[in-house]
Protein backbone atom coordinates (compact mmCIF):
# COMPACT_ATOMS: atom_id res chain seq x y z
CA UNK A 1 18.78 -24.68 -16.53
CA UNK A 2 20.84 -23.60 -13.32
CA UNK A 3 20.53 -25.52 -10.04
CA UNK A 4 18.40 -24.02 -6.80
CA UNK A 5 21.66 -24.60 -5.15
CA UNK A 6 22.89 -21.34 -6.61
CA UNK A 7 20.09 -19.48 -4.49
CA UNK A 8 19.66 -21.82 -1.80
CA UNK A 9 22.98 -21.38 -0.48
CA UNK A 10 23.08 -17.58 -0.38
CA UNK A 11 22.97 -16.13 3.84
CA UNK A 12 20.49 -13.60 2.53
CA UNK A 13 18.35 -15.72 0.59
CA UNK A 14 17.74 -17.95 3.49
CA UNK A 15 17.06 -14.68 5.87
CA UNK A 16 14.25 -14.15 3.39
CA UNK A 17 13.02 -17.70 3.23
CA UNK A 18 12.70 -18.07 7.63
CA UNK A 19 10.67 -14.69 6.97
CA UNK A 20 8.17 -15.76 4.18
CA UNK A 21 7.81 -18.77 6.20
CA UNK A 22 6.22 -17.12 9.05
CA UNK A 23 2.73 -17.40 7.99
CA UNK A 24 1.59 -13.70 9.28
CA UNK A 25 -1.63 -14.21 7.20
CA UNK A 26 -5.04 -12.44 7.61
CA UNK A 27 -7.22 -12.91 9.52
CA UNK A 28 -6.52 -13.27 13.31
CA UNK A 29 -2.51 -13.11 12.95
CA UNK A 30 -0.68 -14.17 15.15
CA UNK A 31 2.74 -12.20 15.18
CA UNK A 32 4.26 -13.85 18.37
CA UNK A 33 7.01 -15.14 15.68
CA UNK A 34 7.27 -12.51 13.19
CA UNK A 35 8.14 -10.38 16.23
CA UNK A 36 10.59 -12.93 17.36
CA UNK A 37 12.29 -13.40 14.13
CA UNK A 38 12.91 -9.68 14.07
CA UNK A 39 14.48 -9.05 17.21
CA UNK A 40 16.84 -11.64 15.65
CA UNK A 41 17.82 -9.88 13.33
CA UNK A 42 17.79 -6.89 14.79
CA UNK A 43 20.42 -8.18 17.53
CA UNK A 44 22.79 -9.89 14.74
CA UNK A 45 22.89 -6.43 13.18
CA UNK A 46 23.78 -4.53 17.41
CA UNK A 47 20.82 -2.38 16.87
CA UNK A 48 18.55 -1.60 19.81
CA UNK A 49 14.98 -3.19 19.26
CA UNK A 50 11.56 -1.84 20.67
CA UNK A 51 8.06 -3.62 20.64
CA UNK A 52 5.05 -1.58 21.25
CA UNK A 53 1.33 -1.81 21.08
CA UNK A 54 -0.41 1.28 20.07
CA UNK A 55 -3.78 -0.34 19.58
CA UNK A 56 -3.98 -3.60 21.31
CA UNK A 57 -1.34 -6.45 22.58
CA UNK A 58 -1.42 -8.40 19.38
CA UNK A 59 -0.70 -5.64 17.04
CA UNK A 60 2.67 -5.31 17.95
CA UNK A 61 5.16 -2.64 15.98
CA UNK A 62 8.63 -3.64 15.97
CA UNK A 63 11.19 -0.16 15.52
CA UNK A 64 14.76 -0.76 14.94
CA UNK A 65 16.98 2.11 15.66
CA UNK A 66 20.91 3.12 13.87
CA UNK A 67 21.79 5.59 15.07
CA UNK A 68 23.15 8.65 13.31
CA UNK A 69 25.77 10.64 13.53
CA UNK A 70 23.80 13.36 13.43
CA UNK A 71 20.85 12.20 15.83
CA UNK A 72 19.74 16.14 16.38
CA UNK A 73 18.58 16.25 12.20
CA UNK A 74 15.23 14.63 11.18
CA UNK A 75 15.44 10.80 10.67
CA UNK A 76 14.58 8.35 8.14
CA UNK A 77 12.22 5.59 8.13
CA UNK A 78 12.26 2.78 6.41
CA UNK A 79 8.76 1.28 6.96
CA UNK A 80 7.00 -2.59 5.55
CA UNK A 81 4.13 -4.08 7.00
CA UNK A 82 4.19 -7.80 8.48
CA UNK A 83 0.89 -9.20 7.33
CA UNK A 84 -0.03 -10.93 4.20
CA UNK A 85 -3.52 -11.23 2.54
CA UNK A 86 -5.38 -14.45 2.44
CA UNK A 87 -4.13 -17.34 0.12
CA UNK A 88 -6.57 -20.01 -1.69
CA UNK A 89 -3.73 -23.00 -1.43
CA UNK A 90 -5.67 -25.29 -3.91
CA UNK A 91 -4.17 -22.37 -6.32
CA UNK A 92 -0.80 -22.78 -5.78
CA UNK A 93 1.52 -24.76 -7.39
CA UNK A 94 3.98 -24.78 -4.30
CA UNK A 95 2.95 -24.30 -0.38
CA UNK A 96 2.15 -20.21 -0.06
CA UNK A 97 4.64 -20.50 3.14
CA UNK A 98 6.91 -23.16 1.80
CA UNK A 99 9.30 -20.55 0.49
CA UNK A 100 10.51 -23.42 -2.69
CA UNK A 101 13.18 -22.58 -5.26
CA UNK A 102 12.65 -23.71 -8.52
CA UNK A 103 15.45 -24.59 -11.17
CA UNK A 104 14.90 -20.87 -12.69
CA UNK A 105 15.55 -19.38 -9.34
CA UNK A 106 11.71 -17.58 -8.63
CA UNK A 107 11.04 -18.16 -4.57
CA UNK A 108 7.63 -18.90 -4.61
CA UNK A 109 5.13 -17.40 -1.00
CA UNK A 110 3.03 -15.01 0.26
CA UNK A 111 4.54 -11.39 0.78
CA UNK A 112 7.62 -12.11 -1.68
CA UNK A 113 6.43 -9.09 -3.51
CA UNK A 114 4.13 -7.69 -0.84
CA UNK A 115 6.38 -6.72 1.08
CA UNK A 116 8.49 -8.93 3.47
CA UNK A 117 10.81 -8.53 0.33
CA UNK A 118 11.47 -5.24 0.99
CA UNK A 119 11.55 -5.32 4.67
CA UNK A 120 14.56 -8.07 4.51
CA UNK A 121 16.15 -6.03 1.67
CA UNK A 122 16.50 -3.64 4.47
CA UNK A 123 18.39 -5.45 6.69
CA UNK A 124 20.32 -6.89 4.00
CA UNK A 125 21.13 -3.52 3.41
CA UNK A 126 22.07 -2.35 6.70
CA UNK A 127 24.40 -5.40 6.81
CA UNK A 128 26.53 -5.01 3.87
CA UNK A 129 26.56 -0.79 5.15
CA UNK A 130 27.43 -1.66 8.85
CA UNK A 131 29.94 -4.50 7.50
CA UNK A 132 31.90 -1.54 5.41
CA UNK A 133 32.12 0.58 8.43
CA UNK A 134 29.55 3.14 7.11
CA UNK A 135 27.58 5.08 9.91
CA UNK A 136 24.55 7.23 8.16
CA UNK A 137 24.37 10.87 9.06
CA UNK A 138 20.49 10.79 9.93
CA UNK A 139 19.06 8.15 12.25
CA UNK A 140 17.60 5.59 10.66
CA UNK A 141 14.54 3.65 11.67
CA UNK A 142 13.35 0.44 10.09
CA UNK A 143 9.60 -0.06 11.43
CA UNK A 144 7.76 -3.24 10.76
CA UNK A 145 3.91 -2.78 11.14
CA UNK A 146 0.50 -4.72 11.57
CA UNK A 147 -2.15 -4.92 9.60
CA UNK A 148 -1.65 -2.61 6.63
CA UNK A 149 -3.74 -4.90 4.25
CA UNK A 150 -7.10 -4.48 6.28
CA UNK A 151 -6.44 -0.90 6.11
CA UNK A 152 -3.67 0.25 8.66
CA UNK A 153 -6.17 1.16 11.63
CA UNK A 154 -4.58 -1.54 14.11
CA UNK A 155 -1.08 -0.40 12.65
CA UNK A 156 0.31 2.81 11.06
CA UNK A 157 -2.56 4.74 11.64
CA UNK A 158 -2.37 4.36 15.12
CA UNK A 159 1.15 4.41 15.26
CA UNK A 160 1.77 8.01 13.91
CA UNK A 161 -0.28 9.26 16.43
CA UNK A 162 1.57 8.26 19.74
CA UNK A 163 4.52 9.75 21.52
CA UNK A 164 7.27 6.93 20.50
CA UNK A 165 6.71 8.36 16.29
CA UNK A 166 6.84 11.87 17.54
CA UNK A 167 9.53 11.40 19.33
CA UNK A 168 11.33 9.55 16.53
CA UNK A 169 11.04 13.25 14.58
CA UNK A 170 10.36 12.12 10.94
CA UNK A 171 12.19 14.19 8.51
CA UNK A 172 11.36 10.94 5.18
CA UNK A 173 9.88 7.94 4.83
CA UNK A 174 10.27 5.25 2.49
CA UNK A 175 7.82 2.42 1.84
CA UNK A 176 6.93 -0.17 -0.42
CA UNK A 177 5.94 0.01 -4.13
CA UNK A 178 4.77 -2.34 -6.90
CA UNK A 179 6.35 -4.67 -9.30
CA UNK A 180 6.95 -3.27 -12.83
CA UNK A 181 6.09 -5.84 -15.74
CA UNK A 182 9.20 -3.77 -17.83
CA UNK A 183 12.50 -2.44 -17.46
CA UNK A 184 11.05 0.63 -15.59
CA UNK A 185 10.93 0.80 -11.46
CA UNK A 186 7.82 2.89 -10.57
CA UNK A 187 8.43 5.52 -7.92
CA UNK A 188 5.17 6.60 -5.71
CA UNK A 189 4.36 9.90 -4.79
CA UNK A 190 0.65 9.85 -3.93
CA UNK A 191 -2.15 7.90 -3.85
CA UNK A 192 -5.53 8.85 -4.99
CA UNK A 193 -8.06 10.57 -2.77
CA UNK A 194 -10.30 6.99 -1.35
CA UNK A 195 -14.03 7.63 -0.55
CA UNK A 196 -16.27 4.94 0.55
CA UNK A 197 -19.36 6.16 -0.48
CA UNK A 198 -22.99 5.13 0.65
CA UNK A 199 -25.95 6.90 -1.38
CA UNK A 200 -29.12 6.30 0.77
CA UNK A 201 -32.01 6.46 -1.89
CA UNK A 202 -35.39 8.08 -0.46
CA UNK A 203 -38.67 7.32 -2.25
CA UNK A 204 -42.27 6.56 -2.14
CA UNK A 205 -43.14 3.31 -0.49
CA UNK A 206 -46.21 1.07 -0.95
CA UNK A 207 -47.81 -1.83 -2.53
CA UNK A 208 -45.36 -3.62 -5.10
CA UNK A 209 -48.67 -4.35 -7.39
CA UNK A 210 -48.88 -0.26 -8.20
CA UNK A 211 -46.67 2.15 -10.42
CA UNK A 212 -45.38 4.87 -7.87
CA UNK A 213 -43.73 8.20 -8.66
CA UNK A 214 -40.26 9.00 -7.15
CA UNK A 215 -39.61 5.89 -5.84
CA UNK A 216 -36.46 4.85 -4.41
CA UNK A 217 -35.45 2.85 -6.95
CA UNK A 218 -35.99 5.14 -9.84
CA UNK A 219 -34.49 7.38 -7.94
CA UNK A 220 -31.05 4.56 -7.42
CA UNK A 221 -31.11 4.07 -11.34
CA UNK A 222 -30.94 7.61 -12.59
CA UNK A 223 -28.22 8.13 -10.33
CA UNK A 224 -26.34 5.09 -10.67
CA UNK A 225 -26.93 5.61 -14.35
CA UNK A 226 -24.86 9.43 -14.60
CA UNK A 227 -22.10 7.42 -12.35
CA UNK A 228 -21.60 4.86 -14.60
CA UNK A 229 -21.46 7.13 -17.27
CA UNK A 230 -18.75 9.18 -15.86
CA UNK A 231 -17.12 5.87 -15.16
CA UNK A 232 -16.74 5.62 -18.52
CA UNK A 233 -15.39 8.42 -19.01
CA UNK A 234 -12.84 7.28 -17.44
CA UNK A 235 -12.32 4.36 -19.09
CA UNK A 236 -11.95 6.17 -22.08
CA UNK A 237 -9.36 8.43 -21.12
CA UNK A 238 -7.11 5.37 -19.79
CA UNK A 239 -7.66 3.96 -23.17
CA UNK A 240 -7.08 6.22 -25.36
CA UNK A 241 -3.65 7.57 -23.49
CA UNK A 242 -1.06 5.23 -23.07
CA UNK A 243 1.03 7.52 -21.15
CA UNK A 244 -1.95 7.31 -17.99
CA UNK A 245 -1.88 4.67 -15.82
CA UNK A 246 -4.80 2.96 -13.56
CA UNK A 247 -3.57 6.24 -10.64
CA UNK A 248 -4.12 9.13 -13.00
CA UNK A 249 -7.49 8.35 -13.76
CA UNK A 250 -10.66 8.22 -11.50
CA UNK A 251 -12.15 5.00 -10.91
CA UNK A 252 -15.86 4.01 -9.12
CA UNK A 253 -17.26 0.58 -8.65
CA UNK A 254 -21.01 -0.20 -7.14
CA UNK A 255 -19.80 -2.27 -4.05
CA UNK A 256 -22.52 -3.20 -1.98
CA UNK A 257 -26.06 -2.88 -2.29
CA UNK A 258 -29.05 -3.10 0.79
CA UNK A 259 -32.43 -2.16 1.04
CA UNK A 260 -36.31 -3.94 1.34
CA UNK A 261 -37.82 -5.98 3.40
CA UNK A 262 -39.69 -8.49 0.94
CA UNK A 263 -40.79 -8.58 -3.19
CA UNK A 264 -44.08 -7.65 -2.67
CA UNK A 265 -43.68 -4.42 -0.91
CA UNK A 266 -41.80 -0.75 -2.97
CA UNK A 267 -39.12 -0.10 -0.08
CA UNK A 268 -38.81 3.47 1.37
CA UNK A 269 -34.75 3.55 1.48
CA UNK A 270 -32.25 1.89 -0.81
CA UNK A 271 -28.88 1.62 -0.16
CA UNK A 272 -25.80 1.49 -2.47
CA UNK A 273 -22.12 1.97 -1.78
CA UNK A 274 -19.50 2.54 -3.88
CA UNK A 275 -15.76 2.31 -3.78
CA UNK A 276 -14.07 5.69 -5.55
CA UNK A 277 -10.60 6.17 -6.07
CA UNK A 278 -10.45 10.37 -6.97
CA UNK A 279 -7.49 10.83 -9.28
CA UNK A 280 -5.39 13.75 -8.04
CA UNK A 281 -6.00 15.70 -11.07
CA UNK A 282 -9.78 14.98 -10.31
CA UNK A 283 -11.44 18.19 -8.33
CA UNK A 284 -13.14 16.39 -5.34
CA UNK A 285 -15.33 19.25 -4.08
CA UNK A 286 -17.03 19.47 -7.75
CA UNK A 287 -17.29 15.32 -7.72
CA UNK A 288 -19.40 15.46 -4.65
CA UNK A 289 -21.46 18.67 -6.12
CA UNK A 290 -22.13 16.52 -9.65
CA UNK A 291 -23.79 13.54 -7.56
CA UNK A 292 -25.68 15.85 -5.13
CA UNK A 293 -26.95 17.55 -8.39
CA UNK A 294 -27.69 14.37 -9.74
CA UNK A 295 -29.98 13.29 -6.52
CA UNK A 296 -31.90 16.71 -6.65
CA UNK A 297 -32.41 15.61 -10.55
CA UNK A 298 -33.42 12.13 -9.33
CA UNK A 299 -36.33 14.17 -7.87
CA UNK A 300 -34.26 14.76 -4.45
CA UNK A 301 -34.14 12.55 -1.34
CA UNK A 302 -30.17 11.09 -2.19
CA UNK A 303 -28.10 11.17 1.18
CA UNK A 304 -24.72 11.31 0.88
CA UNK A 305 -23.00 8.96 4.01
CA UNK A 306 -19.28 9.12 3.38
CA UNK A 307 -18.03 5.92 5.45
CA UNK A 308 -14.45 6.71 4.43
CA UNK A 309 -13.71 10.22 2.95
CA UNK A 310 -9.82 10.70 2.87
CA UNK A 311 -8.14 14.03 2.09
CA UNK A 312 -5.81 14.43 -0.35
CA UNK A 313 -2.21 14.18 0.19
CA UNK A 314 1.01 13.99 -1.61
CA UNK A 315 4.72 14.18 -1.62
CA UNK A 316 6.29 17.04 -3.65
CA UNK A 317 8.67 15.42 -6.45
CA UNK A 318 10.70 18.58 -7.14
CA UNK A 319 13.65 20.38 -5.90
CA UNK A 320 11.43 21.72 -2.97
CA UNK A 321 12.00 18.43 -1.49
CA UNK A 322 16.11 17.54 -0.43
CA UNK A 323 14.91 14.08 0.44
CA UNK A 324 13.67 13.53 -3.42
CA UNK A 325 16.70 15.24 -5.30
CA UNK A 326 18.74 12.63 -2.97
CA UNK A 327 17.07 10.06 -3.49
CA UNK A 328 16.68 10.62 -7.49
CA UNK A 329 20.42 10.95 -7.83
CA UNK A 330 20.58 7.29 -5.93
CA UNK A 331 18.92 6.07 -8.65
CA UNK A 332 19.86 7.59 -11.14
CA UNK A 333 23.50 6.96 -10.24
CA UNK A 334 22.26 3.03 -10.41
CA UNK A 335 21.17 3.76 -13.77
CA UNK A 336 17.35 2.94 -12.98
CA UNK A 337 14.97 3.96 -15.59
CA UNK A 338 11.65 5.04 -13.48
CA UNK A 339 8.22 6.52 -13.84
CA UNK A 340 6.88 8.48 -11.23
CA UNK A 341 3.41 7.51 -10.01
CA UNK A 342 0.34 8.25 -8.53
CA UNK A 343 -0.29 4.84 -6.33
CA UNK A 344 -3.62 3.18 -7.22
CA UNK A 345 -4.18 1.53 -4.11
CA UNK A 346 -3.50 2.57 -0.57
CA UNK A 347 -0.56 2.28 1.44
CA UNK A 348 1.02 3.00 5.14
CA UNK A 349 2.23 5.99 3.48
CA UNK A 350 -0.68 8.08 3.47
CA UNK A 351 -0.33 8.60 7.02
CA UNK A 352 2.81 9.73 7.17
CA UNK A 353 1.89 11.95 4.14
CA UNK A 354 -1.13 13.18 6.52
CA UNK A 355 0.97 14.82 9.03
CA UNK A 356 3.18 16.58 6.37
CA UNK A 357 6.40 14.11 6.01
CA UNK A 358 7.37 13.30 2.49
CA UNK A 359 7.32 9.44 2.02
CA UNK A 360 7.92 7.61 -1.25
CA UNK A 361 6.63 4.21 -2.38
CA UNK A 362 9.37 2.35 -4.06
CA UNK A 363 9.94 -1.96 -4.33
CA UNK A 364 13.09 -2.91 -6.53
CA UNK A 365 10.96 -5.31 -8.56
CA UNK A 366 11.32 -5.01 -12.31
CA UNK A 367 10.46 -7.10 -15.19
CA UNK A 368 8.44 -9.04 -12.97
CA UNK A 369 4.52 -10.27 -13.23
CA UNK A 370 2.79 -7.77 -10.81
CA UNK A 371 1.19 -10.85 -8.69
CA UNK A 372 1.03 -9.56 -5.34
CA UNK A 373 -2.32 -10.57 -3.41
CA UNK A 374 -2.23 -13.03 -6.30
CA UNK A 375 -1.80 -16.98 -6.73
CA UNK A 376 1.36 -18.70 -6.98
CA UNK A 377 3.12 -15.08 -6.40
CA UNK A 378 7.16 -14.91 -6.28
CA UNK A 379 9.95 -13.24 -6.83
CA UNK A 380 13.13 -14.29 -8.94
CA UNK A 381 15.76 -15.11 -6.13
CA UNK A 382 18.51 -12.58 -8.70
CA UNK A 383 15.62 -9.88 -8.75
CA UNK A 384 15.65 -9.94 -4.81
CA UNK A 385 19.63 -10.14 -4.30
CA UNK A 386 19.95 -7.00 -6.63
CA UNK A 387 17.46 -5.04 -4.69
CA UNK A 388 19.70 -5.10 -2.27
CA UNK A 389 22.00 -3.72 -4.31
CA UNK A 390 19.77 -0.73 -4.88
CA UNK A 391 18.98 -0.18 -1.30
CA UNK A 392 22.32 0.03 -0.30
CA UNK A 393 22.90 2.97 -2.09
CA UNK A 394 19.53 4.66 -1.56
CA UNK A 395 19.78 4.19 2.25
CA UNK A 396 22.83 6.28 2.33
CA UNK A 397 22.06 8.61 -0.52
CA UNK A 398 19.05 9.51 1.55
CA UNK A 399 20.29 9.58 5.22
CA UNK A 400 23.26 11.69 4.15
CA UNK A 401 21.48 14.35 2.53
């Protein structure tokens, strides 16, 4: 068994511990010293430093800028979000903002995996690069945003839309990924297409004592009955392929239910909404025709109420895309085995995917328990000190091309 010491004593391991240690953790963050600790290090690496607000005063977005030698080409970003989820600290075996070392080396806090990792591997990076008197081609932007786990609407999604991104002209993006549990790094492309769904059920109301036709809530089980069972197909088709992972395949979960107003009376209107994750390969016009059909069979009355109903967007993974081939030969020039993925959450990058700039979802995290949002989650002090490694030559391989 090695001593802590080992870790504990590395300059960039103790960047990364001051940063998990800001406890940027939902909800009502304060990021007074997030934003603080980044103009730090944004002045020991001589790069200019800007804080704006595109939503309110505290949702700040910190932008870092090198400078290129090429400023007149499209830039790069290099985008992670500040904020952390919630922890439960009576399920931790350390403090979830303590930052400890054990003897094996894993750095135990919130946001080692998701993602102040990444952002710090960043600057790491950038220091090394700067430090060997390398100047990228493109300009480079590292942006630090708020709010990306409650859905990027006080963040990113505000952000893309003002005159400081425009003005930044976007040629790439790069933002975070997911642990892999093997030797393989995952490299995101997409993300599925995310509705939030609410079926309103219309039916005959009345006394709770009689047997009514078409009520609402034979109406809500027929329905909910066909979802379920193409919900399984689904299910099946993840089983039975080993090659598919949870983002090729469609999933739909019954989220929230509503409706009556007490047990004795039928109610007019039930509510149900569900959470659906449209794989890519998934045809979402003839998804929304199936359940419509299935509320006319219902004996009609089904609203559909589509509280969130992205479109679908995606980076192209070929050699229509320079910033791809680059950044492929990066890694393959590391010697990275990957998988390219279809994300099955949602990130920061869909935004930037939504106003037609490539972006890539990528976290040097490999043979590693996928534990972000999770208890107790870390990340092997080694495992963070060699994704440095990695960034430092994708940074260049992509800025140059």
């Amino acid at each position: 068994m090695q001593s802590p010491e080992k870790w504990t004593n590395d300059e960039e391991i103790k960047i990364f511990q001051e940063y998990l240690r800001i406890p940027t953790v939902h909800p009502d963050i304060d990021y007074t010293a997030c934003v603080e600790f980044l103009k730090l290090q944004a002045g020991n690496l001589d790069l200019p430093v800007d804080v704006i607000h595109p939503v309110l005063p505290s949702k700040p977005v910190v932008i870092m800028k090198w400078l290129g030698k090429s400023p007149e080409l499209p830039s790069i970003i290099l985008n992670s979000h500040m904020d952390v989820v919630p922890v439960f600290a009576e399920n931790w075996t350390h403090d979830p903002f303590g930052a400890d070392i054990d003897a094996e080396g894993r750095i135990y806090a919130r946001g080692t995996q998701d993602m102040k990792s990444v952002g710090c591997q960043y600057l790491a990076a950038i220091r090394a690069l700067k430090s060997s008197g390398y100047q990228p081609k493109r300009t480079v932007y590292l942006t630090f945003v708020p709010d990306e786990e409650t859905g990027g609407d006080m963040g990113m999604a505000e952000f893309v839309k003002g005159d400081y991104f425009r003005a930044m002209n976007v040629g790439f993006s790069l933002d975070e990924g997911i642990a892999s549990e093997d030797d393989f790094y995952p490299v995101f492309y997409a993300e599925r297409t995310l509705w939030h769904l609410r079926l309103k059920f219309n039916g005959t109301s009345g006394h709770g004592s009689l047997l009514h036709n078409k009520t609402a809530g034979e109406k809500f089980q027929f329905v909910l009955e066909k979802l379920m069972m193409f919900r399984e197909t689904q299910v099946q088709l993840l089983a039975k392929n080993s090659s598919l992972d949870i983002g090729d395949v469609t999933t739909l979960n019954l989220t929230q239910l509503g409706g009556g107003i007490q047990s004795n009376v039928v109610p007019p209107v039930l509510e149900a909404i569900f959470d659906i994750r449209i794989a890519i390969t998934q045809d979402v016009d003839e998804l929304e025709r199936k359940i419509r059909a299935w509320g006319e069979e219902a004996g009609g009355g089904l609203e559909l109420d589509f509280i969130l109903k992205c479109p679908h967007v995606e980076t192209k993974v070929d050699g229509s895309n320079p910033y791809w081939l680059a950044f492929k030969q990066g890694l393959d020039e590391l010697g990275l085995k990957t998988h390219l993925r279809v994300f099955a959450g949602a990130t920061d990058s869909y935004y930037v995917r939504q106003l037609g700039i490539p972006a890539l979802g990528f976290s040097p995290i490999n043979n590693t328990p996928v534990l972000l949002h999770n208890h107790d989650e870390y990340l092997h002090a080694d495992t963070y000190l060699h994704g440095i490694q990695v960034y430092k030559k994708l940074i260049p391989a992509v800025a140059d091309s």
